[in-house]
N, C-alpha and C. Protein backbone atom coordinates (compact mmCIF):
# COMPACT_ATOMS: atom_id res chain seq x y z
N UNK A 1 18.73 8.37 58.45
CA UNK A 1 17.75 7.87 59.38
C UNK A 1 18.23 8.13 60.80
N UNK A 2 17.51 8.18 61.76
CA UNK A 2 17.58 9.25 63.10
C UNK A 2 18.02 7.40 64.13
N UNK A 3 18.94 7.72 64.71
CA UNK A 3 19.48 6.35 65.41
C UNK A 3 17.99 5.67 66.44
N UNK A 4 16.89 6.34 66.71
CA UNK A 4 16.14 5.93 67.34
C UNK A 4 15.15 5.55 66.85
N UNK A 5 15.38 5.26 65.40
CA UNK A 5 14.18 5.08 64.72
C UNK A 5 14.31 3.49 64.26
N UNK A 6 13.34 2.49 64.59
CA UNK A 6 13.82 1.18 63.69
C UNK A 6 14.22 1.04 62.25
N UNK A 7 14.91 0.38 61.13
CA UNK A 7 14.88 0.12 60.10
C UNK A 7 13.46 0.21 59.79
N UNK A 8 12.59 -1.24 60.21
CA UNK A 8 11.80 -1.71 60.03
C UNK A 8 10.58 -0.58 60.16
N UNK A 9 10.25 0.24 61.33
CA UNK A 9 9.26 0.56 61.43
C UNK A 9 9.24 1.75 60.67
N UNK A 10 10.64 2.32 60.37
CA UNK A 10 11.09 3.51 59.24
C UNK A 10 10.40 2.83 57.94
N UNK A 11 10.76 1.87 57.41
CA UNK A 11 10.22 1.42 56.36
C UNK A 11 8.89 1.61 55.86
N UNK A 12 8.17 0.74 56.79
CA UNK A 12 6.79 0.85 56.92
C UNK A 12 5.72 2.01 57.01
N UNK A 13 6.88 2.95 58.01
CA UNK A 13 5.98 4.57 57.72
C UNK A 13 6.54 4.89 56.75
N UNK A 14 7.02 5.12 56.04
CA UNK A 14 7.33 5.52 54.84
C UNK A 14 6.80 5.16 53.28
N UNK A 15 6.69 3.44 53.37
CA UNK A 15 5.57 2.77 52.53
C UNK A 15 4.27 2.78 52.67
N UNK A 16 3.90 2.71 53.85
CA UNK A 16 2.54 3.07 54.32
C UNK A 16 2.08 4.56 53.78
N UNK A 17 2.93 6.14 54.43
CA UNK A 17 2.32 7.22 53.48
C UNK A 17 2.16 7.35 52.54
N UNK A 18 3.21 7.10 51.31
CA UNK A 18 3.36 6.92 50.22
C UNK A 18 1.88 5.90 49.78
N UNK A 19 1.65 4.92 50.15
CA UNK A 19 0.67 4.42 49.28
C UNK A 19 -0.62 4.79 49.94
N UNK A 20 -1.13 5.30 50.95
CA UNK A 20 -2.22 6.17 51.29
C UNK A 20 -2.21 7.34 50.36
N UNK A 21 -1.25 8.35 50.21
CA UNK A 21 -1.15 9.56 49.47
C UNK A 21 -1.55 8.93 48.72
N UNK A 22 -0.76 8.39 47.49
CA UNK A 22 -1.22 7.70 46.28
C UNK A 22 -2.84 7.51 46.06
N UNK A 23 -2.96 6.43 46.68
CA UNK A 23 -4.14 5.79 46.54
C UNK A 23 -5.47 7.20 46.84
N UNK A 24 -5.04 7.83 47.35
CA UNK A 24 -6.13 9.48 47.84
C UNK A 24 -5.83 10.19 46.55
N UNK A 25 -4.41 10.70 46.33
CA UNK A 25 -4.46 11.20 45.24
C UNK A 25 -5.21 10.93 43.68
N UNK A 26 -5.17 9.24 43.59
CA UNK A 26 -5.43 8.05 42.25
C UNK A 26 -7.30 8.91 42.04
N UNK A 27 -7.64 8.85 43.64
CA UNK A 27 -9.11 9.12 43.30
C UNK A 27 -9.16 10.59 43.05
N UNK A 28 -8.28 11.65 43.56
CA UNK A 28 -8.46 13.03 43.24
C UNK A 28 -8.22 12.95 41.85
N UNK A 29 -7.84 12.72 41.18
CA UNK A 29 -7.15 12.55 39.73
C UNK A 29 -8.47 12.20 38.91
N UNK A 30 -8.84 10.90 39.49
CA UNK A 30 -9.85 10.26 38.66
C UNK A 30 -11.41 11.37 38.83
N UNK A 31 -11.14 11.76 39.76
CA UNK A 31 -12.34 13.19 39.89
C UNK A 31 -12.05 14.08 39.04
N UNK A 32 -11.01 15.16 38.90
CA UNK A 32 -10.50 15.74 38.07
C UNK A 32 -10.60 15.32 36.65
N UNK A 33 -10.30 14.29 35.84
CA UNK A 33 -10.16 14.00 35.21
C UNK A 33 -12.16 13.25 34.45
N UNK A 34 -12.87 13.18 34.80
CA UNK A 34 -14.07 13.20 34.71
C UNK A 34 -14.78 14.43 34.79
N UNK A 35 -14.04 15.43 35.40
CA UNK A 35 -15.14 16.70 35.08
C UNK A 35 -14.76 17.30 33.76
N UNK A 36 -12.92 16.76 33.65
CA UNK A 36 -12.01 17.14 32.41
C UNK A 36 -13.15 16.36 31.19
N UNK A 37 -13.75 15.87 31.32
CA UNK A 37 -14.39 14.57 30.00
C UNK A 37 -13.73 13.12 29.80
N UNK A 38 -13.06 12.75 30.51
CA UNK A 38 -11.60 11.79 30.80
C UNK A 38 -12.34 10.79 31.21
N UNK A 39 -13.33 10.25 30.53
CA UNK A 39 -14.19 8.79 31.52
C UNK A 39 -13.34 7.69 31.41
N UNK A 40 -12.72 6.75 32.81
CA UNK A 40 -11.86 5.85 32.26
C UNK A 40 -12.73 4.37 31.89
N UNK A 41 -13.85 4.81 32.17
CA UNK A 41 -15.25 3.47 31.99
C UNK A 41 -14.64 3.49 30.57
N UNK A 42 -14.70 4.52 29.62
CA UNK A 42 -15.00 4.00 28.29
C UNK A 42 -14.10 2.68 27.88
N UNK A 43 -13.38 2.32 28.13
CA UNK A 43 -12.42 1.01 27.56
C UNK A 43 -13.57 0.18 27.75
N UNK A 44 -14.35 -0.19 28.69
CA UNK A 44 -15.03 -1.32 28.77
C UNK A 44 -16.50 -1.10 27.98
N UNK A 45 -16.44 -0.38 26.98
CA UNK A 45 -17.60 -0.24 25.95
C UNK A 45 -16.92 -0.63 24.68
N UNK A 46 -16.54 -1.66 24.43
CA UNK A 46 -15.34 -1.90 23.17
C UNK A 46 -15.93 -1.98 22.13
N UNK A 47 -17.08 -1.93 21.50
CA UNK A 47 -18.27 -1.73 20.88
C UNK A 47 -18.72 -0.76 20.85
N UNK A 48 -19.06 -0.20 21.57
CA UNK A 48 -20.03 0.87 21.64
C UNK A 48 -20.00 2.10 21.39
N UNK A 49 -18.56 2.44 21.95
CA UNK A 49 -17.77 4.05 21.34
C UNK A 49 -17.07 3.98 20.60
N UNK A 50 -16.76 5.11 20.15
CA UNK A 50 -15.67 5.03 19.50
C UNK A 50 -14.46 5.13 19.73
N UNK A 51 -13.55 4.82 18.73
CA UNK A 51 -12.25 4.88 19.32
C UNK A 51 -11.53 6.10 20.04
N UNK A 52 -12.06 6.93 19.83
CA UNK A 52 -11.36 8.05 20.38
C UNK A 52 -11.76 8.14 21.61
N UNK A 53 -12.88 7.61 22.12
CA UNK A 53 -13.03 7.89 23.31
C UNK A 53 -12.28 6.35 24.21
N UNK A 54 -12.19 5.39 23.80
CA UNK A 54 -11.52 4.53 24.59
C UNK A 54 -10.05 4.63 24.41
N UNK A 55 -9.45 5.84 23.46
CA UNK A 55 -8.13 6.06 23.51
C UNK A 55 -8.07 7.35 24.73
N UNK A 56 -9.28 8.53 24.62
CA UNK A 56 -9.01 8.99 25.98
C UNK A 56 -8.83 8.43 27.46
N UNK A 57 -9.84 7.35 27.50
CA UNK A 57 -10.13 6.56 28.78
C UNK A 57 -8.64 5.96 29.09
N UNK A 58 -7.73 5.46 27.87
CA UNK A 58 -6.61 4.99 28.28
C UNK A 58 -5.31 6.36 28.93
N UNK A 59 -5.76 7.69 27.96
CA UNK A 59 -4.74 8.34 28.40
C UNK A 59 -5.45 8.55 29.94
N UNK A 60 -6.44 8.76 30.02
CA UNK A 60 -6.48 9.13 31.90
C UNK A 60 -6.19 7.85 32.37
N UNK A 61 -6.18 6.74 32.40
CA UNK A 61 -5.17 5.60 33.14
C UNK A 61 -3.92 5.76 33.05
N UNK A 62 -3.59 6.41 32.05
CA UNK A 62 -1.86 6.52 31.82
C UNK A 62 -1.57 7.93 32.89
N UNK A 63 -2.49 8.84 33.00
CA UNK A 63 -2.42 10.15 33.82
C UNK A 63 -2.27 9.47 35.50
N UNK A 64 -3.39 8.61 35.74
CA UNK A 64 -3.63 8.46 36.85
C UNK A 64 -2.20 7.44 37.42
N UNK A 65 -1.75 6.76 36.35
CA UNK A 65 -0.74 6.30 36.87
C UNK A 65 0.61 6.43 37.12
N UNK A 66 0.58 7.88 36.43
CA UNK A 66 2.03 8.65 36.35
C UNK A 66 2.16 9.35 37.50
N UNK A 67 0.90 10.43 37.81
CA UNK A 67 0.49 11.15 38.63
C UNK A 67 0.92 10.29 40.46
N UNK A 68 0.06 8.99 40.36
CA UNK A 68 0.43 8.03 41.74
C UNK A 68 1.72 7.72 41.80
N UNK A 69 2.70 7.25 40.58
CA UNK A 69 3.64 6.98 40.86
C UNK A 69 4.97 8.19 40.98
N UNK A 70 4.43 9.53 40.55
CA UNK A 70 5.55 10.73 40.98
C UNK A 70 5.18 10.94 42.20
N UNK A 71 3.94 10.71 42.58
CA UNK A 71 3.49 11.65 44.15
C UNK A 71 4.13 10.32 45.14
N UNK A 72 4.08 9.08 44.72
CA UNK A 72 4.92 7.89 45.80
C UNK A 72 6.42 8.64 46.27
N UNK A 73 6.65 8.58 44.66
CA UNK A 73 8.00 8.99 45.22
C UNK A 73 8.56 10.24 45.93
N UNK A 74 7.50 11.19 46.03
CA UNK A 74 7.87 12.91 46.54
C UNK A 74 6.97 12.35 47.26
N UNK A 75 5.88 11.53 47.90
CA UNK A 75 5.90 11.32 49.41
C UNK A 75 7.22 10.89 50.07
N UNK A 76 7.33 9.86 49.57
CA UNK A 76 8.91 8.87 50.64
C UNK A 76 10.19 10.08 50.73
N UNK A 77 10.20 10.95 49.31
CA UNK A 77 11.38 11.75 50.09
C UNK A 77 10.81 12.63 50.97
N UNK A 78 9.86 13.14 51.01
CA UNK A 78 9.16 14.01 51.45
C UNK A 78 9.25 13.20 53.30
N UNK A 79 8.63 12.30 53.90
CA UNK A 79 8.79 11.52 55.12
C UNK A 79 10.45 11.21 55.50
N UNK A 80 11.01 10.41 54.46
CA UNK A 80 12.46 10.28 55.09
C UNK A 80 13.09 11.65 55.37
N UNK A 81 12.72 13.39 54.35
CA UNK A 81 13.18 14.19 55.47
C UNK A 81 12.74 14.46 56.20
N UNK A 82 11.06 14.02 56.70
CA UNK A 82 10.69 14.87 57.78
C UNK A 82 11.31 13.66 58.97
N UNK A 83 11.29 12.37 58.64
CA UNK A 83 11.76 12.25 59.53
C UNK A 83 13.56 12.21 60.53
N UNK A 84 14.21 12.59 59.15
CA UNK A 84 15.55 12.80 59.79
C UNK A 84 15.68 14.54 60.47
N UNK A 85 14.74 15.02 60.36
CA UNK A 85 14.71 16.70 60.05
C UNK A 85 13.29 17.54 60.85
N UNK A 86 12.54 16.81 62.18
CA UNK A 86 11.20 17.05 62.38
C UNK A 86 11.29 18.46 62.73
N UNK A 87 9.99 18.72 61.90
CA UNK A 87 9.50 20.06 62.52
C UNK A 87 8.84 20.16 64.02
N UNK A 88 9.02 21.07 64.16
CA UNK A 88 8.19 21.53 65.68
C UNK A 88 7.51 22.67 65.35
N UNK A 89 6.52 22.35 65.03
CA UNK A 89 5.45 23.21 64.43
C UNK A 89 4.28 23.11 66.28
N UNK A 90 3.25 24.84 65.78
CA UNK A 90 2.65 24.30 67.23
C UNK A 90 1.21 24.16 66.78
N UNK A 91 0.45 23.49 67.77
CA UNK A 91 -0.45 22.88 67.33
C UNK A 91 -1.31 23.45 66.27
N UNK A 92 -1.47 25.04 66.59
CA UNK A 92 -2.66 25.80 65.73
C UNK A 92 -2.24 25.52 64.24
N UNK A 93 -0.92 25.64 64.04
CA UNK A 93 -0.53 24.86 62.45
C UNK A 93 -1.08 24.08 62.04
N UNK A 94 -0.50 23.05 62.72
CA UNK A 94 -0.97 21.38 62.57
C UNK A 94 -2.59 21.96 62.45
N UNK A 95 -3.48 22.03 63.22
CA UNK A 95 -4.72 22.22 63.04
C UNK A 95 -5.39 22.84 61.60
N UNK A 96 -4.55 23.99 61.20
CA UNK A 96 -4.66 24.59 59.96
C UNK A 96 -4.58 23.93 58.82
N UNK A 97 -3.40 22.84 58.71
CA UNK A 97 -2.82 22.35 57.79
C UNK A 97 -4.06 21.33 57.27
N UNK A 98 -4.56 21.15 58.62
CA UNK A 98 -5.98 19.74 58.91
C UNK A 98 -6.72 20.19 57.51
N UNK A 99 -7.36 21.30 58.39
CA UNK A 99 -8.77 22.23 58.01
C UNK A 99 -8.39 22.39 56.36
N UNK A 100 -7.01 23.01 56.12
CA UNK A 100 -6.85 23.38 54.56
C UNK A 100 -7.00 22.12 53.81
N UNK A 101 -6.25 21.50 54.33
CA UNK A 101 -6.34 19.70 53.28
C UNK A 101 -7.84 19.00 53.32
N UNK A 102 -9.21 19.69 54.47
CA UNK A 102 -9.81 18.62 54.39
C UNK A 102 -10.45 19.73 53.53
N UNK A 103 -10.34 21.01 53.20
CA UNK A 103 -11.22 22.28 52.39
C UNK A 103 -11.11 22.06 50.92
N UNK A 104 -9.69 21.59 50.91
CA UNK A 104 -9.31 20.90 49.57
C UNK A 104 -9.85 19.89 48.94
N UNK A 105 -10.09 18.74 49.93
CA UNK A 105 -10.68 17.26 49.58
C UNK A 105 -12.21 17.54 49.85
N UNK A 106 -12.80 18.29 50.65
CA UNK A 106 -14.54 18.00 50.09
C UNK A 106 -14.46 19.35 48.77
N UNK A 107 -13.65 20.31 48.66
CA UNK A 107 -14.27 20.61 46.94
C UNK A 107 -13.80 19.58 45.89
N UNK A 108 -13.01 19.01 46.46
CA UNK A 108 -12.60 17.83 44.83
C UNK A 108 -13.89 16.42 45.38
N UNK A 109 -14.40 16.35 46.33
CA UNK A 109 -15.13 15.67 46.64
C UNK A 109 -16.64 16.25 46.33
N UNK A 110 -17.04 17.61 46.23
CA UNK A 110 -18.09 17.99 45.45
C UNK A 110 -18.08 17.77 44.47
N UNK A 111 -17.24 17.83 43.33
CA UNK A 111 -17.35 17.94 41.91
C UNK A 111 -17.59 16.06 41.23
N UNK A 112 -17.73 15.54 42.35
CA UNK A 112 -17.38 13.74 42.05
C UNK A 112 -19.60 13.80 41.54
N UNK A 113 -19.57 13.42 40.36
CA UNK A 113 -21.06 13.08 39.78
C UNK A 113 -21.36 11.51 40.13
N UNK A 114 -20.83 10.78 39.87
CA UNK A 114 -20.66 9.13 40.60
C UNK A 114 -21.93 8.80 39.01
N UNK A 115 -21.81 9.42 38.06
CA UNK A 115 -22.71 8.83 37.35
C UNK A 115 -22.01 8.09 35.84
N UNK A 116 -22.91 6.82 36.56
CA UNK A 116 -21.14 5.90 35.15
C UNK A 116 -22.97 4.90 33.96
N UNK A 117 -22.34 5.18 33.01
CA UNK A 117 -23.27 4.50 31.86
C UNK A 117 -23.70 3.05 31.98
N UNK A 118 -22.11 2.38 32.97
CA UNK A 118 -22.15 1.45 32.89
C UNK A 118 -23.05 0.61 34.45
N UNK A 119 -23.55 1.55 35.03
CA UNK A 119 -24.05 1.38 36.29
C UNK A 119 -23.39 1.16 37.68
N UNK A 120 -23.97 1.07 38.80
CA UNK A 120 -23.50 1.44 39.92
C UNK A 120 -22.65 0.77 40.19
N UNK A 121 -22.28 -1.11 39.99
CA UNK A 121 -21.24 -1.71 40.03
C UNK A 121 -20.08 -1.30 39.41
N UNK A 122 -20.17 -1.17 37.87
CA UNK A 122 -19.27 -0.53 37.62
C UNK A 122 -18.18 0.71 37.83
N UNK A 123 -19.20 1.64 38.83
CA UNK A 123 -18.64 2.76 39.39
C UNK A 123 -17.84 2.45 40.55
N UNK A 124 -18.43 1.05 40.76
CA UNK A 124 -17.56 0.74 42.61
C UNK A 124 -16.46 -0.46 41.73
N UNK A 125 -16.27 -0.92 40.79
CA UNK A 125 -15.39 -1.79 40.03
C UNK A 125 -14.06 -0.82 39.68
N UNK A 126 -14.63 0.16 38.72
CA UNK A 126 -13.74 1.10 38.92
C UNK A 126 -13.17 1.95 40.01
N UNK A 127 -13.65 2.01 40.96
CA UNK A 127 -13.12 3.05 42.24
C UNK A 127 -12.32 2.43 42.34
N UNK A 128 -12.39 0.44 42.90
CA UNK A 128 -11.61 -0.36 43.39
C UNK A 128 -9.96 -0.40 42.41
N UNK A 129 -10.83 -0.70 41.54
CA UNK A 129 -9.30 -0.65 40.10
C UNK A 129 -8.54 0.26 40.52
N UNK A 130 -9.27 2.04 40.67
CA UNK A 130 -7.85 3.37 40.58
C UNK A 130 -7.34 3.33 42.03
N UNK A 131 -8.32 2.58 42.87
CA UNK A 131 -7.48 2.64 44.54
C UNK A 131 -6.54 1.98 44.46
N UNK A 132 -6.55 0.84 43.93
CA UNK A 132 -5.89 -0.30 43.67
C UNK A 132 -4.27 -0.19 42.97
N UNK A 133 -4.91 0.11 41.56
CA UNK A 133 -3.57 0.63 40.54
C UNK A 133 -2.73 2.00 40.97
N UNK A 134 -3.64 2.95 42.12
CA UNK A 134 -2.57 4.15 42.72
C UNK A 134 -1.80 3.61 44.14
N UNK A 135 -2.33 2.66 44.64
CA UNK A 135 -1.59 2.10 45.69
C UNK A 135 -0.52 1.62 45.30
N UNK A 136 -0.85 0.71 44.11
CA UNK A 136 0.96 0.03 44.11
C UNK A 136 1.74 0.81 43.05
N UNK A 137 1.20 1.66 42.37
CA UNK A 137 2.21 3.03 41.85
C UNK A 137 3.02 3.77 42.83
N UNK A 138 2.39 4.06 43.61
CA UNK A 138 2.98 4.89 44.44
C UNK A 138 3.86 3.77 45.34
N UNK A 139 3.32 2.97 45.67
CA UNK A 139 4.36 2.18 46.05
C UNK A 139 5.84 1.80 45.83
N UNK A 140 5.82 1.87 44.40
CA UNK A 140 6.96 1.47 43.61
C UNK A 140 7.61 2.78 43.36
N UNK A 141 6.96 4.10 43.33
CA UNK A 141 7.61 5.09 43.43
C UNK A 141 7.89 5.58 44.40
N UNK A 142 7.84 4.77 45.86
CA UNK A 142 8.09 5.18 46.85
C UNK A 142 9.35 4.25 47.37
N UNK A 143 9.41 2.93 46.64
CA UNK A 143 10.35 2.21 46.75
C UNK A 143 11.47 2.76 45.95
N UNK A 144 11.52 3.00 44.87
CA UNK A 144 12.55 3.76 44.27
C UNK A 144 13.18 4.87 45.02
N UNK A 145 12.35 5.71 45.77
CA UNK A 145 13.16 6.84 46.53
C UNK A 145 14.09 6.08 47.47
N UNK A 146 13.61 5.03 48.11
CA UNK A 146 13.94 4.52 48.75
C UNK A 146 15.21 3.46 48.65
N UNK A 147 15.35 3.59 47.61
CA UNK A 147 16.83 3.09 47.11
C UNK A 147 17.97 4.07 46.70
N UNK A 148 17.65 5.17 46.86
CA UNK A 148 18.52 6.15 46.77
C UNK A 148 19.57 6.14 47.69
């Protein structure tokens, strides 16, 4: 850590990216993983489908939560070197880097159908759940780097 940097406020940027990434990633995943056939609604049809499909719905929770909690932790190392180690990149980069990441996120943001069996609450029940469950994945995999 760079002598001008607080403990504290080191901390915080570091937990803070990590569970933004996460929590962005939780929903890229959960997009991906619905065009894959991966509905994680099905668990809450415990009746209605069959088992195979509420055993898929569990493996994409098990995806989405592996996925948040490796990317926590390759955020936090990823920040603690940039910040012992900053680049000086010049702006037109930085600008590029913008444009590519946001070219990235509206095509994974096209492919999102938002159409759930279980209706529109349910689609915003679940968003909340994978924002939710990739925030503190990544969290904890960002705390782990962080004990290194």
């Amino acid at each position: 850590m760079p002598p001008a940097v607080n403990e504290l406020s080191y901390r915080i940027l570091v937990f803070g990216a990590a569970i933004s990434g996460g929590a962005l990633l939780a929903i890229v995943v959960q997009i991906v993983l619905a065009q894959l056939g991966l509905d994680i609604t099905a668990i809450w049809h415990a009746g209605k489908v069959p088992r195979a499909a509420q055993l898929r719905a569990a493996t994409a929770w098990w995806l989405i939560a592996g996925f948040t909690f490796i990317a926590g932790f390759a955020i936090a190392v990823l920040v603690r070197y940039l910040i012992a180690n900053p680049l000086h990149l010049s702006d037109r980069v930085s600008w590029a880097g913008g444009l590519v990441a946001l070219a990235g996120l509206t095509t994974v943001g096209s492919k999102a159908t938002g159409s759930h069996e279980l209706g529109a609450a349910a689609g915003v029940i679940t968003g909340v759940a994978v924002l939710v469950a990739g925030g503190a994945l990544s969290l904890l995999g960002a705390f782990f780097a962080m004990r290194r």
